[in-house]
Protein backbone atom coordinates (compact mmCIF):
# COMPACT_ATOMS: atom_id res chain seq x y z
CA UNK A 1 25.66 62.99 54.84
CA UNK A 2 26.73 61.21 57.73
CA UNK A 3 24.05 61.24 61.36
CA UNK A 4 25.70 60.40 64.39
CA UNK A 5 23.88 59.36 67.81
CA UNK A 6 25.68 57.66 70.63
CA UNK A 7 24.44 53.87 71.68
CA UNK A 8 24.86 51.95 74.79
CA UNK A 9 26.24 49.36 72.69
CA UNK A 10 30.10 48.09 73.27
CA UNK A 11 30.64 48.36 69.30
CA UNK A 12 29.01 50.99 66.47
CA UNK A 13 26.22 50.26 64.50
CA UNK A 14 25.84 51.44 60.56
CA UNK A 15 22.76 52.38 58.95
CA UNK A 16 23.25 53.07 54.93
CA UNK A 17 20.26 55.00 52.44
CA UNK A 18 20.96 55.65 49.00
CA UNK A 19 17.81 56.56 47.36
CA UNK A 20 16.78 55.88 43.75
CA UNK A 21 16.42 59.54 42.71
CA UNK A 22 20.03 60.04 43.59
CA UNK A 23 21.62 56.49 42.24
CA UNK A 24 18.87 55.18 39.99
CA UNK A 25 20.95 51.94 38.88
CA UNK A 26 20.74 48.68 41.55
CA UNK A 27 24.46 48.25 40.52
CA UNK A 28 25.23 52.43 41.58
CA UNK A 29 23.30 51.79 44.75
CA UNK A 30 25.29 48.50 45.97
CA UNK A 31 28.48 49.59 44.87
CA UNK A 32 27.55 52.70 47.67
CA UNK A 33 26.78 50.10 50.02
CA UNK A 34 29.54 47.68 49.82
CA UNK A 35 32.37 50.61 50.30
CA UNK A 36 30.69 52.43 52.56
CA UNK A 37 30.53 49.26 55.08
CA UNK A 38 33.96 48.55 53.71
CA UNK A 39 35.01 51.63 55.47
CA UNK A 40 33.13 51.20 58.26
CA UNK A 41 34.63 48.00 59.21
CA UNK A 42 38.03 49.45 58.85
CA UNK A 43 37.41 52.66 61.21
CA UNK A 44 37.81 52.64 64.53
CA UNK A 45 34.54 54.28 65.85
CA UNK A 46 33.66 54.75 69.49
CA UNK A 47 30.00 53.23 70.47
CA UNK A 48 27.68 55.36 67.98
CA UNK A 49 25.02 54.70 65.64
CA UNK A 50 26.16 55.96 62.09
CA UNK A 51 23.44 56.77 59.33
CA UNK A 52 24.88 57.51 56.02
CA UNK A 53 22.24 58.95 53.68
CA UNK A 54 23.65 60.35 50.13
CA UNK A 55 22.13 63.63 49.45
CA UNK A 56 22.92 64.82 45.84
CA UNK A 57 22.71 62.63 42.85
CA UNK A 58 25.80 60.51 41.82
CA UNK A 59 25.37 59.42 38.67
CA UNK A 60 22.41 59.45 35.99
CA UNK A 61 20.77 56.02 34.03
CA UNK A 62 23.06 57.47 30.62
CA UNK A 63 25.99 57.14 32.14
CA UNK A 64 28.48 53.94 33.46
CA UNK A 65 27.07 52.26 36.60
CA UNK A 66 30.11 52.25 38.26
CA UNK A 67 33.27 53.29 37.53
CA UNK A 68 36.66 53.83 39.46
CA UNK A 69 36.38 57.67 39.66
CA UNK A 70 32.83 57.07 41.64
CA UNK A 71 34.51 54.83 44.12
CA UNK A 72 37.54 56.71 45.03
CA UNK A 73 35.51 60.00 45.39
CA UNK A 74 33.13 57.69 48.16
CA UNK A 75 36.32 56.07 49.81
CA UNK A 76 37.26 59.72 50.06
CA UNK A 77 33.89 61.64 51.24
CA UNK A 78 33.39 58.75 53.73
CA UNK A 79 36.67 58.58 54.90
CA UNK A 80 36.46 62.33 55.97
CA UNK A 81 33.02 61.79 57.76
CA UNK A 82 34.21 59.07 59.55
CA UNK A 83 37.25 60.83 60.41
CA UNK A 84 35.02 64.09 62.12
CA UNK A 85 32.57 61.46 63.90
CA UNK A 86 35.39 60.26 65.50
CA UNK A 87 36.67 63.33 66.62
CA UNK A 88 33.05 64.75 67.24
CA UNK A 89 32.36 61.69 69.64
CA UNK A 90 35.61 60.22 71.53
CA UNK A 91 35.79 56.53 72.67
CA UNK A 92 34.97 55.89 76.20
């Protein structure tokens, strides 16, 4: 999920939760991180604050950490949020 609140800031801000019930490896939870502020970097975003807050489960302790499949599905989700936050909230 993606929250969106405009700033009197010149730039955006990010704010990233992943919780432990919903990536429950460290490794899971900084992978999330790392391409999410990968993609933030990348997106031209008017002056807003961005909170991105995962809010279903992405993977369980059984199963691989990471894998490629988890990444491009995040790229993906994020990229589309970003996308309507953009269009939701036009640049000064």
């Amino acid at each position: 999920m993606l929250y969106t609140r405009q700033n009197q800031l010149p730039n955006a801000r990010l704010g990233i939760v992943v919780a432990k019930r919903f990536a429950p490896r460290a490794v899971t939870r900084n992978t999330i991180k790392r391409v999410t502020r990968e993609l933030f970097r990348v997106t031209e975003l008017p002056a807003i604050d961005c909170v991105v807050r995962l809010s279903r489960p992405v993977n369980s302790k059984d199963g691989p950490a990471t894998t490629a499949k988890l990444k491009a599905e995040l790229r993906q989700e994020l990229t589309r949020l970003f996308a309507q936050a953009n269009k939701a909230r036009p640049a000064k």
